[in-house]
Protein backbone atom coordinates (compact mmCIF):
# COMPACT_ATOMS: atom_id res chain seq x y z
CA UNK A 1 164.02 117.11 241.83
CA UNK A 2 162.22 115.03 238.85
CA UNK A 3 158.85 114.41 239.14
CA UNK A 4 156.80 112.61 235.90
CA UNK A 5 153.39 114.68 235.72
CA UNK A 6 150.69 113.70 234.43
CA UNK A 7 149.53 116.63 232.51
CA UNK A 8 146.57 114.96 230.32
CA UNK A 9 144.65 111.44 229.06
CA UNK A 10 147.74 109.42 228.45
CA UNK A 11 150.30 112.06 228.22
CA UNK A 12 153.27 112.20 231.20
CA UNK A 13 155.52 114.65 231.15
CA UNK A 14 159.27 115.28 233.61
CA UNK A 15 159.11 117.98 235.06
CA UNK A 16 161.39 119.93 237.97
CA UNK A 17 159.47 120.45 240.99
CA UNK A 18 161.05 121.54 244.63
CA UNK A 19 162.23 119.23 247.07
CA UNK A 20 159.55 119.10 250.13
CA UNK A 21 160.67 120.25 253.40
CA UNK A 22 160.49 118.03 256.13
CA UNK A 23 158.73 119.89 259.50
CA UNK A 24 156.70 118.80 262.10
CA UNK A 25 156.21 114.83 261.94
CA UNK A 26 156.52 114.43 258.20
CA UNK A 27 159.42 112.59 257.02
CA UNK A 28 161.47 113.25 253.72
CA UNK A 29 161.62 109.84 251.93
CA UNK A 30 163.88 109.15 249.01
CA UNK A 31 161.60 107.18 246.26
CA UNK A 32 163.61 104.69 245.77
CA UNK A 33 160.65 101.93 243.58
CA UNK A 34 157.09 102.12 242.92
CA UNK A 35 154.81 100.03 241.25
CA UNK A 36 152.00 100.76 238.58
CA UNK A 37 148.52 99.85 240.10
CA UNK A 38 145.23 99.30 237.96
CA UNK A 39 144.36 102.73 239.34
CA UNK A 40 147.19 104.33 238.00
CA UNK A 41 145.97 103.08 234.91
CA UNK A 42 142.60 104.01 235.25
CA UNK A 43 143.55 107.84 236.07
CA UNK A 44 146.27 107.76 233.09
CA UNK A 45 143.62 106.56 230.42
CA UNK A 46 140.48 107.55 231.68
CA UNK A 47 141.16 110.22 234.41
CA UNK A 48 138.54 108.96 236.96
CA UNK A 49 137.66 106.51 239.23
CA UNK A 50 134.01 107.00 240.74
CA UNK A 51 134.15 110.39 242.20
CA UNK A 52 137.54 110.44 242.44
CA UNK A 53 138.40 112.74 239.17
CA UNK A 54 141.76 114.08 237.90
CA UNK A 55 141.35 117.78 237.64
CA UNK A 56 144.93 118.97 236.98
CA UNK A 57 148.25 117.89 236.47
CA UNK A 58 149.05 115.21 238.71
CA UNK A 59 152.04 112.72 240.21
CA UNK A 60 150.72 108.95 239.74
CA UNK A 61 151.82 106.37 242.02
CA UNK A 62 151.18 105.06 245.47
CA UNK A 63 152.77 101.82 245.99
CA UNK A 64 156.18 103.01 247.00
CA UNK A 65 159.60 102.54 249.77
CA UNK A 66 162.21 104.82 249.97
CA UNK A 67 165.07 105.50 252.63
CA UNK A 68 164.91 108.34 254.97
CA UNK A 69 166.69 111.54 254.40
CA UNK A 70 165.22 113.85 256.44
CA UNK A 71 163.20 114.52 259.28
CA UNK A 72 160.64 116.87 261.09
CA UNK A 73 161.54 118.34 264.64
CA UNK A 74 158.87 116.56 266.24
CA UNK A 75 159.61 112.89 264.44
CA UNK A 76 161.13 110.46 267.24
CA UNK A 77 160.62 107.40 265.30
CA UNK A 78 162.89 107.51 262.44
CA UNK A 79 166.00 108.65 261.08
CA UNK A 80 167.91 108.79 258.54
CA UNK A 81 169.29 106.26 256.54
CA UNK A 82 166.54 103.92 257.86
CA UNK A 83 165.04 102.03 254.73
CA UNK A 84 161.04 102.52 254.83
CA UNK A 85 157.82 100.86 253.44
CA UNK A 86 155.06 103.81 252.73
CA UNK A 87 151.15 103.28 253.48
CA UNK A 88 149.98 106.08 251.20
CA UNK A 89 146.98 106.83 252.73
CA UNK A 90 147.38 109.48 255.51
CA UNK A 91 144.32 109.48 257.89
CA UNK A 92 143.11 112.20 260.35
CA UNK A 93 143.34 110.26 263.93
CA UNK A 94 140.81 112.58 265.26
CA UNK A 95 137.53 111.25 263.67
CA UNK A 96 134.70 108.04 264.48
CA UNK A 97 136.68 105.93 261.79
CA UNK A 98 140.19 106.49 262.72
CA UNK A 99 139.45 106.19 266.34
CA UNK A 100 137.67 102.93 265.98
CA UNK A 101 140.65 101.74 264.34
CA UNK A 102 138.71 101.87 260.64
CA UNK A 103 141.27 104.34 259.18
CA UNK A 104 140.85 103.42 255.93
CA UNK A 105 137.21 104.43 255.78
CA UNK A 106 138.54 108.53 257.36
CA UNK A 107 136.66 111.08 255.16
CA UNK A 108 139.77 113.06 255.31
CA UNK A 109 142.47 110.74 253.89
CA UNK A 110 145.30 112.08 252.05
CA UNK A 111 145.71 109.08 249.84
CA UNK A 112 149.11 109.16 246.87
CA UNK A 113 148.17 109.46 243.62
CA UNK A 114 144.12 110.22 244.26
CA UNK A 115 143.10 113.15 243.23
CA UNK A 116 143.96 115.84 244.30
CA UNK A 117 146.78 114.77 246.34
CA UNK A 118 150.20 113.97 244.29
CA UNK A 119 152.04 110.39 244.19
CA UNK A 120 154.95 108.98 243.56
CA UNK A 121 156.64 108.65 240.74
CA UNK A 122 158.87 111.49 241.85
CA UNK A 123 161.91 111.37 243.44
CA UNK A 124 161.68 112.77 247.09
CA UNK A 125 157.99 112.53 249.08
CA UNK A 126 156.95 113.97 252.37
CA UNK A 127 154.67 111.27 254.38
CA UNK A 128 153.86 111.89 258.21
CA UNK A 129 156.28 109.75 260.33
CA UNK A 130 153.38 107.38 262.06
CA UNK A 131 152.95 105.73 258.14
CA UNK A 132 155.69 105.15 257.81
CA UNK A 133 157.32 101.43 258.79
CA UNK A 134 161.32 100.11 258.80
CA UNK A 135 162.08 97.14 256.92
CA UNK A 136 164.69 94.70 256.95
CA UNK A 137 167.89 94.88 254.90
CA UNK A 138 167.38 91.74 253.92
CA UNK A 139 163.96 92.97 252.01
CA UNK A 140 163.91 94.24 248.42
CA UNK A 141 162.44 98.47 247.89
CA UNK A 142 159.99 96.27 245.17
CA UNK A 143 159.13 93.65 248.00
CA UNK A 144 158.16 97.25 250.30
CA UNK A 145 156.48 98.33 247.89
CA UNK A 146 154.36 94.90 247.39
CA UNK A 147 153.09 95.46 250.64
CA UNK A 148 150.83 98.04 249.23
CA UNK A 149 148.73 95.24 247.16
CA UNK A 150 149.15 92.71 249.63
CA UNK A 151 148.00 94.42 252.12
CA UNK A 152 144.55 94.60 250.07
CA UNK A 153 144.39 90.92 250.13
CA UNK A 154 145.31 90.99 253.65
CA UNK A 155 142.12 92.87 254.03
CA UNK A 156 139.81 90.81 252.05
CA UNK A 157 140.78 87.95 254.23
CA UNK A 158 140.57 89.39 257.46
CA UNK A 159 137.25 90.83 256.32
CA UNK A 160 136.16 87.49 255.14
CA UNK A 161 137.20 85.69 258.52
CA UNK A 162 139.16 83.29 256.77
CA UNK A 163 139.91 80.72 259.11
CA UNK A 164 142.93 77.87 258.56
CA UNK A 165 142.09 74.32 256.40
CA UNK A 166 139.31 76.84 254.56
CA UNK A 167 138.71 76.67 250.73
CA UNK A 168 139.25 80.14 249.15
CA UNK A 169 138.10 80.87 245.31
CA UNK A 170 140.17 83.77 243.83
CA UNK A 171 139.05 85.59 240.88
CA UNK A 172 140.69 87.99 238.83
CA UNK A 173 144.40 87.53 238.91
CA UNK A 174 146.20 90.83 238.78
CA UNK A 175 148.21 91.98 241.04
CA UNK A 176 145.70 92.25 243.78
CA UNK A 177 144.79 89.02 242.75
CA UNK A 178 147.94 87.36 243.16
CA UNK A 179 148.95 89.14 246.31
CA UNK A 180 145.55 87.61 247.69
CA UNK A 181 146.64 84.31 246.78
CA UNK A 182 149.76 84.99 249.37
CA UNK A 183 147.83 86.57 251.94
CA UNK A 184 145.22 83.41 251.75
CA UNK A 185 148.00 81.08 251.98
CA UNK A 186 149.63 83.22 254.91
CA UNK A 187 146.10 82.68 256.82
CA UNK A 188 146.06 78.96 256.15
CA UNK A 189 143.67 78.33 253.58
CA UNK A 190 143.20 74.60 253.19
CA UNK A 191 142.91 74.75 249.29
CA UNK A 192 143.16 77.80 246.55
CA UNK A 193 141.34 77.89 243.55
CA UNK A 194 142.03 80.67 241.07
CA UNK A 195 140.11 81.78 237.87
CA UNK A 196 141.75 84.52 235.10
CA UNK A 197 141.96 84.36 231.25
CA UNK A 198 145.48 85.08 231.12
CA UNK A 199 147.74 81.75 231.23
CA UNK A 200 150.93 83.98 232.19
CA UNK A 201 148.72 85.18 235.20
CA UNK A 202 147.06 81.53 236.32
CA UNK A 203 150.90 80.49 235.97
CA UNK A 204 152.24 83.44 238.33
CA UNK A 205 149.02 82.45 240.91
CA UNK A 206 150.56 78.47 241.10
CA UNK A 207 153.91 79.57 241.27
CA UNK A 208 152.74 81.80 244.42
CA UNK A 209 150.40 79.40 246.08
CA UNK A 210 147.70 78.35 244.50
CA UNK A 211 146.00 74.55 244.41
CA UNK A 212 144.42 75.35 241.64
CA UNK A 213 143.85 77.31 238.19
CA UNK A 214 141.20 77.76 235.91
CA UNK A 215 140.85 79.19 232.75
CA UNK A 216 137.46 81.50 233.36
CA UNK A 217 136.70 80.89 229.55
CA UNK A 218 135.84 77.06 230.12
CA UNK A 219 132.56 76.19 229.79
CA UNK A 220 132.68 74.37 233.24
CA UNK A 221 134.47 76.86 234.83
CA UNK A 222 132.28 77.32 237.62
CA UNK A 223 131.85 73.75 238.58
CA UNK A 224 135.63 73.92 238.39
CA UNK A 225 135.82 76.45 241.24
CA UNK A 226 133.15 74.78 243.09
CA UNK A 227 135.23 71.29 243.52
CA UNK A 228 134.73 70.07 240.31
CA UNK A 229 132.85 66.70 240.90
CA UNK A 230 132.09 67.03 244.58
CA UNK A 231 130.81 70.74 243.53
CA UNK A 232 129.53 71.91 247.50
CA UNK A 233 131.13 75.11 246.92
CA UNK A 234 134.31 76.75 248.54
CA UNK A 235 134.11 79.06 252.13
CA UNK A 236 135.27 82.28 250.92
CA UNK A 237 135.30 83.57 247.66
CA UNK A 238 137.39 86.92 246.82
CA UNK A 239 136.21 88.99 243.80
CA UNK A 240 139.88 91.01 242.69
CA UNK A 241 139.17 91.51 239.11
CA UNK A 242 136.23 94.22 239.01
CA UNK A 243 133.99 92.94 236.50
CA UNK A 244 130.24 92.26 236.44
CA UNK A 245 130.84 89.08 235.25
CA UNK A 246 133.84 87.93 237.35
CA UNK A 247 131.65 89.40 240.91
CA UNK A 248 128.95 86.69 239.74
CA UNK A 249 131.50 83.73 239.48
CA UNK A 250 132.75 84.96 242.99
CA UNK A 251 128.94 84.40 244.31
CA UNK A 252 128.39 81.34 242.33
CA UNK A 253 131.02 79.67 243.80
CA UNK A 254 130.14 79.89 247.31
CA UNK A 255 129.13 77.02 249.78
CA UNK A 256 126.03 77.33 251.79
CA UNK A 257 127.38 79.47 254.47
CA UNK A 258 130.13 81.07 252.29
CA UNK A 259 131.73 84.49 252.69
CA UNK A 260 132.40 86.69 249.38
CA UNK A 261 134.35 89.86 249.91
CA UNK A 262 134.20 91.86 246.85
CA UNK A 263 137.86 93.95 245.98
CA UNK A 264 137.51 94.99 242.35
CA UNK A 265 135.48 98.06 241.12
CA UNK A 266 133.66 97.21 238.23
CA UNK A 267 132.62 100.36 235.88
CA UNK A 268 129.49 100.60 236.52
CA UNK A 269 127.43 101.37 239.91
CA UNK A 270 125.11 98.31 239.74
CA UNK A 271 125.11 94.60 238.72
CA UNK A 272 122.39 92.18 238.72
CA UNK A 273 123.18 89.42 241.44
CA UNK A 274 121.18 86.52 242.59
CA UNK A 275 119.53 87.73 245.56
CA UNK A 276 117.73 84.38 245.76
CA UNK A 277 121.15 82.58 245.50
CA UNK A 278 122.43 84.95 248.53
CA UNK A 279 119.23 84.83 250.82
CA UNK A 280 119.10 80.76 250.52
CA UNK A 281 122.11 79.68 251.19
CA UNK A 282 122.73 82.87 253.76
CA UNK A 283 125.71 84.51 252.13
CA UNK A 284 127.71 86.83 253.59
CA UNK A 285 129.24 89.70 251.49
CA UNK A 286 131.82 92.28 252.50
CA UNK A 287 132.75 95.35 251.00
CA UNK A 288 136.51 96.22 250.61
CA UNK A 289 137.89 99.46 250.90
CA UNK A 290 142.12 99.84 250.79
CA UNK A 291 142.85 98.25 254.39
CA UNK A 292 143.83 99.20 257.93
CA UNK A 293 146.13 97.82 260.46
CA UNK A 294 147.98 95.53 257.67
CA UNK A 295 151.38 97.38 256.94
CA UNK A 296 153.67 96.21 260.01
CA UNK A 297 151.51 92.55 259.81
CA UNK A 298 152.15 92.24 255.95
CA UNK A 299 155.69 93.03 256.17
CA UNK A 300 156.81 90.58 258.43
CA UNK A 301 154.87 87.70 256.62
CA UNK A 302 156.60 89.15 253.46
CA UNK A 303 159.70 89.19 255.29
CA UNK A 304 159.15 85.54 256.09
CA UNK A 305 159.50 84.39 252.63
CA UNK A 306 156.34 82.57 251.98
CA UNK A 307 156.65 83.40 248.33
CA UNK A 308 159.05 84.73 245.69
CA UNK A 309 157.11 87.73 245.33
CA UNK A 310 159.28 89.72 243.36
CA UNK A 311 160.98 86.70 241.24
CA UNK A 312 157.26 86.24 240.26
CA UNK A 313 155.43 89.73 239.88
CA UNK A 314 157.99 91.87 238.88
CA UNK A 315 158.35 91.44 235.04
CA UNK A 316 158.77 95.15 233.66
CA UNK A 317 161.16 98.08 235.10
CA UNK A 318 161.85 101.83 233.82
CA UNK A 319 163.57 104.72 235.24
CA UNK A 320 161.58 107.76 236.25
CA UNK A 321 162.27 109.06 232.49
CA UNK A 322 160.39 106.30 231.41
CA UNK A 323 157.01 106.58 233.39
CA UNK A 324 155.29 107.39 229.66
CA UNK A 325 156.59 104.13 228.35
CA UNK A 326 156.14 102.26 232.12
CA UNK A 327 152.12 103.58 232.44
CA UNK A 328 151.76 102.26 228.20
CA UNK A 329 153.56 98.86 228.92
CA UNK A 330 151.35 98.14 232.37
CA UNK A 331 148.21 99.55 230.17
CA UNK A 332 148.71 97.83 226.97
CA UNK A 333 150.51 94.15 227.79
CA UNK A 334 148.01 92.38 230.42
CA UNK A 335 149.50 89.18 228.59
CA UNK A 336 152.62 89.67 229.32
CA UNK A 337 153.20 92.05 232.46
CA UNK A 338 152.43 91.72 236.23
CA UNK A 339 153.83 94.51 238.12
CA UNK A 340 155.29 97.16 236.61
CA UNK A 341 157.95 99.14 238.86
CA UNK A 342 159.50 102.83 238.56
CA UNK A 343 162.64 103.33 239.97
CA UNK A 344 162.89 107.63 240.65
CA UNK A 345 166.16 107.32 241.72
CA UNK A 346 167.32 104.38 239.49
CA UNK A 347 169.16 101.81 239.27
CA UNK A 348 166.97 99.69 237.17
């Protein structure tokens, strides 16, 4: 089979690797899309994240669906032909986390694409049957694979305690981003406010849900977030974009009372925040690691239709030959691209 490798800073290469062997309860899944996440990026350019560091050649890749062609003896759930979503991150099941249902914090997750466990942006993967979920004919391989980001928005709400007729602030509108916007709207936000320099981005955020967009460049920005005139604040605020700047927004535009549940990773370990700010009006923040528990949950609410996901994030697509070019256009065109999906087994 073709896998693209990424072999150093910047530089992917095809290469032929051996098709996995099915055994046990791992399933053989035919690729069939996968989209570029910012962390893709961040290990193509940079070849870190925190102290997760690229060491080797590696496969890239994570958000992913595929169809089944093969199965382990001891797989009962799945067969094949049957058309598959993939949660990348395979957990232990044994330890404190997993058993509390917390999976996503398991110190011995096998997550795609982190090193040093291969992705994929290769054409056949072997992922244990239990993560591993059917989805409807009627859904898209790029919609399956969507589930990946919005099931980190799924997340943030839950995590946030987002309860319906609430006012939600959104900042940062990447993918993440915009998948939040869905996931807010799913759990019956009352009103969505949205902050990003990018107007192709603020447009994709309306066009998916959204009340409300501002440009994070204008000089009343904040007040804009806050309810412009009335200004009390908004409930929940979600940081998605990862920078120092953007996390203080997020905290600025809280109510008295309000949640913030921080998603992005900014570059650096520490940021100055205004602890006064936070112990006054009692704010509640939440860290946000992946998810857990969102994959069957965010399919069937993607299923459902509640937005044109992939009419509105999809704007760039390559075959697996391509993954150079794919990895430069997600890295290089933030003006003009959303999601970026590779297609190992084509058609594009």
């Amino acid at each position: 089979m073709q896998a693209a490798v990424l072999t150093a800073p910047t530089r992917i290469e095809i290469q032929a690797r051996p098709v996995p062997e099915a055994t046990g309860r791992d399933v053989l899944v035919k690729v069939m899309a996968v989209g570029i996440c910012g962390s893709d990026i961040h290990y193509y350019e940079h070849g870190r994240i925190g102290p997760y560091v690229v060491k080797g050649p590696i496969i890239l890749g994570h958000e992913c669906a595929g169809v089944v062609v093969a199965v382990g003896e001891q797989v009962r759930t799945l067969q094949p032909g049957d058309r598959v979503a993939v949660e990348p991150g395979v957990t232990c099941g044994y330890c404190a986390f997993c058993k509390e249902g917390r999976y996503n914090l398991c110190p011995e997750v096998q997550f795609l694409a982190t090193p040093p466990y291969d992705g994929a942006f290769v054409q056949y993967i072997k992922h244990r049957e239990d993560f591993l979920y059917r989805i409807p004919d009627t859904m898209s391989y790029e919609t399956a694979a969507l589930c990946e980001p919005f099931s980190v928005g799924v997340h943030a709400v839950r995590r946030a305690r987002l309860q319906p007729g609430e006012t939600v602030a959104i900042i940062g509108m990447g993918p993440v981003g915009l998948m939040a916007v869905v996931a807010a709207r799913a759990f019956g936000a009352g009103r969505i406010v949205v902050s990003d320099r990018e107007p192709l981005r603020l447009e994709a955020a309306l066009r998916l849900g959204a009340d409300a967009a501002v440009d994070a460049s204008a000089a009343d920005g904040l007040a804009q977030l806050r309810g412009g005139a009335d200004g009390s604040g908004v409930h929940v605020a979600l940081e998605t974009a990862g920078h120092p700047a953007a996390l203080q927004t997020a905290l600025g535009s809280l109510r008295r009372g309000g949640r913030l549940a921080i998603v992005g990773l900014p570059p650096q370990d520490e940021i100055p925040l205004n602890v006064p700010f936070i112990a006054d009006n009692e704010a509640d923040i939440y860290g946000v690691f992946r998810y857990a528990n969102t994959y069957p949950q965010g399919l069937a609410l993607l299923a459902a239709g509640l937005a044109d996901t992939d009419g509105v994030m999809i704007t760039d697509r390559y075959p697996l030959e391509q993954a150079q070019q794919a990895m430069e256009r997600a890295r290089t065109n933030k003006s003009g691209s959303l999601k970026v999906v590779v297609y190992p087994n084509g058609p594009v």
